[in-house]
PDB file of N, CA and C in Angstrom:
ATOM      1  N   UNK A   1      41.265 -19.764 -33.518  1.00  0.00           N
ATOM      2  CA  UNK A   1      41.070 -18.705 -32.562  1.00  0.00           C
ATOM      3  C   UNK A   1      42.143 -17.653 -32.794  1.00  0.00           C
ATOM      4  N   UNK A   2      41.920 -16.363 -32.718  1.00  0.00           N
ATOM      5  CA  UNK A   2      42.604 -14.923 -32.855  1.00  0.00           C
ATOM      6  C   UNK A   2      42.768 -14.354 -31.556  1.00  0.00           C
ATOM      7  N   UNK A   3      44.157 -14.254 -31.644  1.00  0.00           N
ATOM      8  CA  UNK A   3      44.409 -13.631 -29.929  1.00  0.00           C
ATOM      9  C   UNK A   3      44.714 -12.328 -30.016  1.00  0.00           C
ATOM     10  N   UNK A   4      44.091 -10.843 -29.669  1.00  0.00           N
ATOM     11  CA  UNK A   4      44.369  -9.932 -30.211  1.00  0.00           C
ATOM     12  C   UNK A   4      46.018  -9.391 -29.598  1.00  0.00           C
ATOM     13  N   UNK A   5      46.288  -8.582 -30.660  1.00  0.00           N
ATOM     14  CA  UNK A   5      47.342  -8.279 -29.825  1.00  0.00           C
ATOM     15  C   UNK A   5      47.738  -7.456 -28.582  1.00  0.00           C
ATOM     16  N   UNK A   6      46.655  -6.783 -28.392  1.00  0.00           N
ATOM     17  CA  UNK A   6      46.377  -6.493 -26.639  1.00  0.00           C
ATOM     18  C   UNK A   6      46.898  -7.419 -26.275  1.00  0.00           C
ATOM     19  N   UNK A   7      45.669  -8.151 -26.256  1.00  0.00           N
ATOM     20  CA  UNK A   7      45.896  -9.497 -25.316  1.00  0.00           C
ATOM     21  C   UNK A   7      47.345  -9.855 -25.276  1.00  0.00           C
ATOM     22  N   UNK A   8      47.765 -10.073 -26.258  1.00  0.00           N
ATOM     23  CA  UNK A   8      49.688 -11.061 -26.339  1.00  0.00           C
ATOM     24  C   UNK A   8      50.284 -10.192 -25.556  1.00  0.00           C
ATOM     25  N   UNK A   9      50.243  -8.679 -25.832  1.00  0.00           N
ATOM     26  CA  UNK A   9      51.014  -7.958 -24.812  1.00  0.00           C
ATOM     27  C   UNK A   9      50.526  -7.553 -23.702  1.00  0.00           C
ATOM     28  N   UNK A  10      49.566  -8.027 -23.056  1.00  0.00           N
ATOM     29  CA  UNK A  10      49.276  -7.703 -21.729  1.00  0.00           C
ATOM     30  C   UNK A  10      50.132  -9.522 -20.840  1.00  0.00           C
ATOM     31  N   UNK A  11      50.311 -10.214 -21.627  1.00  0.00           N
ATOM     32  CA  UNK A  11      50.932 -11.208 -21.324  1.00  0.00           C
ATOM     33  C   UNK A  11      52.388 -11.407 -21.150  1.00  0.00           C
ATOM     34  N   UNK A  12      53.101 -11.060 -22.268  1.00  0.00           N
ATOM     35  CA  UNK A  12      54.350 -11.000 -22.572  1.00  0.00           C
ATOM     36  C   UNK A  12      54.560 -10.158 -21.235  1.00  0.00           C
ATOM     37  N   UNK A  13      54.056  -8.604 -20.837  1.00  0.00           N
ATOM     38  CA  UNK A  13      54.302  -8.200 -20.309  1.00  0.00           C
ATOM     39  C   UNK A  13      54.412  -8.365 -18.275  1.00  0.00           C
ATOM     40  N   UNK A  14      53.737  -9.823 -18.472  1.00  0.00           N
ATOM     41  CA  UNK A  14      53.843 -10.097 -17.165  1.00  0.00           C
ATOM     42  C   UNK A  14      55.345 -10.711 -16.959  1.00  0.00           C
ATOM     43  N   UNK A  15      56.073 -10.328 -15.882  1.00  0.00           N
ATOM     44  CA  UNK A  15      57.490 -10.430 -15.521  1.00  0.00           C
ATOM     45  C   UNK A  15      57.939 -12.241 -14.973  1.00  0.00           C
ATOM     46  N   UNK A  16      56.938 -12.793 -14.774  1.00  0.00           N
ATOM     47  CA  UNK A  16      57.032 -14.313 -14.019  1.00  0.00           C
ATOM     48  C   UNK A  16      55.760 -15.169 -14.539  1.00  0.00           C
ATOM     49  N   UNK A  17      55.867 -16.679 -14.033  1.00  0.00           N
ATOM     50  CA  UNK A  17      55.350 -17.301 -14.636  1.00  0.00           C
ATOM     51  C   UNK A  17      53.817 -17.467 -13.704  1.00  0.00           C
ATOM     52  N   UNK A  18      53.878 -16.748 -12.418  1.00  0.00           N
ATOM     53  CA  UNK A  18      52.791 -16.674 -11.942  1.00  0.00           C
ATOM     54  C   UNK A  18      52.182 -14.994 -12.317  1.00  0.00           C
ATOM     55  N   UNK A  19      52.896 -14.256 -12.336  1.00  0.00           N
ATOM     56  CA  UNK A  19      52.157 -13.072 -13.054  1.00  0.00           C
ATOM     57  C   UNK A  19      51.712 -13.166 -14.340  1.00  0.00           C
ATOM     58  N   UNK A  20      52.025 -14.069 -15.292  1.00  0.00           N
ATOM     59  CA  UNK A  20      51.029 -14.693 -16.705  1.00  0.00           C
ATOM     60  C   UNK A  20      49.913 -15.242 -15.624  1.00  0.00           C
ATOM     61  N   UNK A  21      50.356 -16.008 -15.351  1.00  0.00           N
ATOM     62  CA  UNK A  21      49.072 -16.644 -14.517  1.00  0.00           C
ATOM     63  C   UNK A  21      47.621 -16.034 -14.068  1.00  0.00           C
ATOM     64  N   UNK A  22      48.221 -15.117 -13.003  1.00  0.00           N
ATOM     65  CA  UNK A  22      47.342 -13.719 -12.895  1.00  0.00           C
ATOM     66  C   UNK A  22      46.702 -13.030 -13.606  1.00  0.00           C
ATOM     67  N   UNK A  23      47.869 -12.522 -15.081  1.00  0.00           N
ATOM     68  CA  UNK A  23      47.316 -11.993 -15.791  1.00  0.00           C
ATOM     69  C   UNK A  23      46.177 -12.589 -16.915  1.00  0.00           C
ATOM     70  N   UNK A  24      46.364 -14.136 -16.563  1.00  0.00           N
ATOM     71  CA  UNK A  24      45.571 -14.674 -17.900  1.00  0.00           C
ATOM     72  C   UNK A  24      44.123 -14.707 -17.128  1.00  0.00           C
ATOM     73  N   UNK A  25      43.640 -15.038 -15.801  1.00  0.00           N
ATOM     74  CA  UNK A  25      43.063 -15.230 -15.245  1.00  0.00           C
ATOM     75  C   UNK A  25      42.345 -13.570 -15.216  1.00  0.00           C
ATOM     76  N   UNK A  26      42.833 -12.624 -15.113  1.00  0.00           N
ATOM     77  CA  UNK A  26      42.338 -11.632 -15.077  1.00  0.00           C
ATOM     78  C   UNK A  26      41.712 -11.295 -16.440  1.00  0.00           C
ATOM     79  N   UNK A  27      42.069 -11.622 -17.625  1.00  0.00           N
ATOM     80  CA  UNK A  27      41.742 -11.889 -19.085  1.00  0.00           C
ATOM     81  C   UNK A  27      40.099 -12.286 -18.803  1.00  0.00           C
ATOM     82  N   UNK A  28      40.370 -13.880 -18.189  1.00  0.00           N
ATOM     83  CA  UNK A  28      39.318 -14.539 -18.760  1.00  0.00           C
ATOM     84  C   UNK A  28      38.219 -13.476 -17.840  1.00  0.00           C
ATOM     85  N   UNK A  29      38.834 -13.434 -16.525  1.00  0.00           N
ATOM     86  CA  UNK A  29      37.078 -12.191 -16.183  1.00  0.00           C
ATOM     87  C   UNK A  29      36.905 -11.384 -16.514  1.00  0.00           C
ATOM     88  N   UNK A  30      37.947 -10.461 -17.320  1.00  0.00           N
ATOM     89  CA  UNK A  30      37.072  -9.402 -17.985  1.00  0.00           C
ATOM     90  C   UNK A  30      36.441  -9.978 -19.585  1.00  0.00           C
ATOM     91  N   UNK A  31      36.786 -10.857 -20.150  1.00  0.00           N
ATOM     92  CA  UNK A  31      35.921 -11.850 -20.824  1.00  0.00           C
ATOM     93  C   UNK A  31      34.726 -12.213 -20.313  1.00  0.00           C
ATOM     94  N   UNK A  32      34.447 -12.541 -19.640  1.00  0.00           N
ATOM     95  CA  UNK A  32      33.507 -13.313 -18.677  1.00  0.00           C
ATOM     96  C   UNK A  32      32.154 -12.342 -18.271  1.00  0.00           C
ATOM     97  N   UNK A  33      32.957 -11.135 -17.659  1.00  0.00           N
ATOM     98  CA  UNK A  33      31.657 -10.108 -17.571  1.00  0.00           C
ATOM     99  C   UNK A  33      31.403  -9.446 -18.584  1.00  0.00           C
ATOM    100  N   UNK A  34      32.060  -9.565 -19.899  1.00  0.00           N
ATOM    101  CA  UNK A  34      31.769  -8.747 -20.959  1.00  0.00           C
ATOM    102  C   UNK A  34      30.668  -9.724 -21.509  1.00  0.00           C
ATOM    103  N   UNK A  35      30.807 -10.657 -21.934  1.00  0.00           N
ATOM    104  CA  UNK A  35      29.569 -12.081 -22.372  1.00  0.00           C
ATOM    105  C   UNK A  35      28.482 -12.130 -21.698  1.00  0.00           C
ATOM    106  N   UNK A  36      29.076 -11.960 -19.929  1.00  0.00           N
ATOM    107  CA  UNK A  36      27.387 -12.397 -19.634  1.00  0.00           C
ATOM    108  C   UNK A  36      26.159 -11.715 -19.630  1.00  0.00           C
ATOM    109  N   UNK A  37      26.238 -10.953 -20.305  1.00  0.00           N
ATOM    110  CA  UNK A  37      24.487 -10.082 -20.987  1.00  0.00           C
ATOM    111  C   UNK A  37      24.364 -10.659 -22.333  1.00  0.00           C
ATOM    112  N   UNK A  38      25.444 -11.464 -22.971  1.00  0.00           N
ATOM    113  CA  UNK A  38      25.067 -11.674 -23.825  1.00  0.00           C
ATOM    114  C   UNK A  38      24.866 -13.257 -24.457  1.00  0.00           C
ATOM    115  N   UNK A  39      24.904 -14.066 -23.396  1.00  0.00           N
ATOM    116  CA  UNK A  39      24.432 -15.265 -23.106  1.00  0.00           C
ATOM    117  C   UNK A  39      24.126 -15.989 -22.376  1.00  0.00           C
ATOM    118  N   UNK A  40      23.914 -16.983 -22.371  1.00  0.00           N
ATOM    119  CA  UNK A  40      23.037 -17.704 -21.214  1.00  0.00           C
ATOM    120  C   UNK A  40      24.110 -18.633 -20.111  1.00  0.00           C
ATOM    121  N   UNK A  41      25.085 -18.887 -20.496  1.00  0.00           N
ATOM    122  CA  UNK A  41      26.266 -19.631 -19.617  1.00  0.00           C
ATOM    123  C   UNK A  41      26.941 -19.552 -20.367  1.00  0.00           C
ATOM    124  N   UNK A  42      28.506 -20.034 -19.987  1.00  0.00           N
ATOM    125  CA  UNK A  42      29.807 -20.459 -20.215  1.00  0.00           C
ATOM    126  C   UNK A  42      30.346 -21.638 -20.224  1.00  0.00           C
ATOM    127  N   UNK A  43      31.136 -21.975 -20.710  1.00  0.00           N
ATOM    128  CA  UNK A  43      31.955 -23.176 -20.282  1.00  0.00           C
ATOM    129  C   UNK A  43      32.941 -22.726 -20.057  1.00  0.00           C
ATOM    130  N   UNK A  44      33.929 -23.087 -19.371  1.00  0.00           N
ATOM    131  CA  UNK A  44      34.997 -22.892 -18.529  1.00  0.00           C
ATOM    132  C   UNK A  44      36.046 -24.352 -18.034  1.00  0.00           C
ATOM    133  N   UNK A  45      37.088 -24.101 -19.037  1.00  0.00           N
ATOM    134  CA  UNK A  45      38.192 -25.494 -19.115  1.00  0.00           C
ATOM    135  C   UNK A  45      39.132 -24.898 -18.682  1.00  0.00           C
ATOM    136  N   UNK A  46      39.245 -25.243 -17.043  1.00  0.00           N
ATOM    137  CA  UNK A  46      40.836 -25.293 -16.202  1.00  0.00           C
ATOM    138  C   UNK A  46      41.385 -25.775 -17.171  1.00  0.00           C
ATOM    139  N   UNK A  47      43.155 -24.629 -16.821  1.00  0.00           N
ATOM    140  CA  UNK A  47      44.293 -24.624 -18.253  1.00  0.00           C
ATOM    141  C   UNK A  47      44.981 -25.760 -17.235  1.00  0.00           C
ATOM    142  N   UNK A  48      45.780 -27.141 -18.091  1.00  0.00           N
ATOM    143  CA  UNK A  48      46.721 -28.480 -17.158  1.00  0.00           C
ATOM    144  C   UNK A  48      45.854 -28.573 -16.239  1.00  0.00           C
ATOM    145  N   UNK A  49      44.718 -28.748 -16.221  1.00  0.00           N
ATOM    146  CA  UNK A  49      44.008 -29.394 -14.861  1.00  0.00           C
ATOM    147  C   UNK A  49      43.961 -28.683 -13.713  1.00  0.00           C
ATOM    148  N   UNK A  50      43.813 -27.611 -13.737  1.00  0.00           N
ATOM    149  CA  UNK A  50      44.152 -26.488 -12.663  1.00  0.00           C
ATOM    150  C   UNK A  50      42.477 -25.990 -11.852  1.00  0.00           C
ATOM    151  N   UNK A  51      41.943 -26.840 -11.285  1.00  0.00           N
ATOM    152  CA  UNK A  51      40.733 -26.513 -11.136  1.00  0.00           C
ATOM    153  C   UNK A  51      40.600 -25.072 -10.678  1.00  0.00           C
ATOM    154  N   UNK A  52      41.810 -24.737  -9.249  1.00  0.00           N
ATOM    155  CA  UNK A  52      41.485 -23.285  -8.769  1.00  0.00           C
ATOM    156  C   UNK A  52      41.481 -21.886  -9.146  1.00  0.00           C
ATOM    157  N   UNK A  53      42.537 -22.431 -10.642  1.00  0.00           N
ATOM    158  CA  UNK A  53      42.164 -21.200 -11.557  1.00  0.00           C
ATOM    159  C   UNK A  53      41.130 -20.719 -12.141  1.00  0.00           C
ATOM    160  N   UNK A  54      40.386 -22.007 -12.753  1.00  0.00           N
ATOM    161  CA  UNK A  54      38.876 -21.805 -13.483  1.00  0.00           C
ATOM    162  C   UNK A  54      38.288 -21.135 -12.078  1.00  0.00           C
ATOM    163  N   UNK A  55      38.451 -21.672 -10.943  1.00  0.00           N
ATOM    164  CA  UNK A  55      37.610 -20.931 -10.248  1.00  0.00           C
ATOM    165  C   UNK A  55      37.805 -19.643  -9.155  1.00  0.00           C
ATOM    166  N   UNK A  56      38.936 -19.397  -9.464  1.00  0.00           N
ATOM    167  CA  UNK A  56      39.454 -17.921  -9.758  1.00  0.00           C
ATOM    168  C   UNK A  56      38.495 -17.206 -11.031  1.00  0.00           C
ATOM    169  N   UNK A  57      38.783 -17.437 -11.963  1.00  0.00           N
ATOM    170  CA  UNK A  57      37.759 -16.739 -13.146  1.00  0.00           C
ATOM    171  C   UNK A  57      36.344 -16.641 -13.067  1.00  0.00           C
ATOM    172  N   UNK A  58      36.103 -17.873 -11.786  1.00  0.00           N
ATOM    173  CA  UNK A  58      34.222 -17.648 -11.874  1.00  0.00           C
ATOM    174  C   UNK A  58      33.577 -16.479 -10.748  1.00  0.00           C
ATOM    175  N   UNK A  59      34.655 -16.350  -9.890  1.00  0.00           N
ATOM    176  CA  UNK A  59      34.630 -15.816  -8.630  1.00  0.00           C
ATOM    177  C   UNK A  59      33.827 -14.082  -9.031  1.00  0.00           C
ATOM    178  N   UNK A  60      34.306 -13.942 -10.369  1.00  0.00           N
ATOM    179  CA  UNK A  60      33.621 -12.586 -10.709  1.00  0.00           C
ATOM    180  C   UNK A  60      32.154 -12.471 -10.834  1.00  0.00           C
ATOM    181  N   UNK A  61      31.654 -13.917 -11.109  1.00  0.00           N
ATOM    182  CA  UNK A  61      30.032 -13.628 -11.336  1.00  0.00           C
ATOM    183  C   UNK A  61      29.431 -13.621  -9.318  1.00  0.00           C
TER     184      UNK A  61
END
């Protein structure tokens, strides 16, 4: 997998370990609504077992 470098620096650039958090979560939904015209579902693997994040990320559909 290729992480662009947007991406690394929209990360790096979060100041705390819950603003990565935020920010990764905000990642995966604009991921998320960019795909879904262009397939039929997702899978979606909470990062350490974190169920409320994955469902933070679904909250956009």
């Amino acid at each position: 997998m290729q992480i662009p470098e947007a991406i690394r620096e929209r990360m790096r650039a979060a100041s705390s370990a819950e603003a990565q958090r935020d920010e990764g979560i905000a990642i995966a939904r604009e991921a998320l609504r960019e795909a879904r015209p262009l397939c039929q579902g997702v899978y979606v693997m909470p990062p350490f077992g974190r169920v409320e994040s994955a469902l933070r990320v679904l909250e956009v559909l």
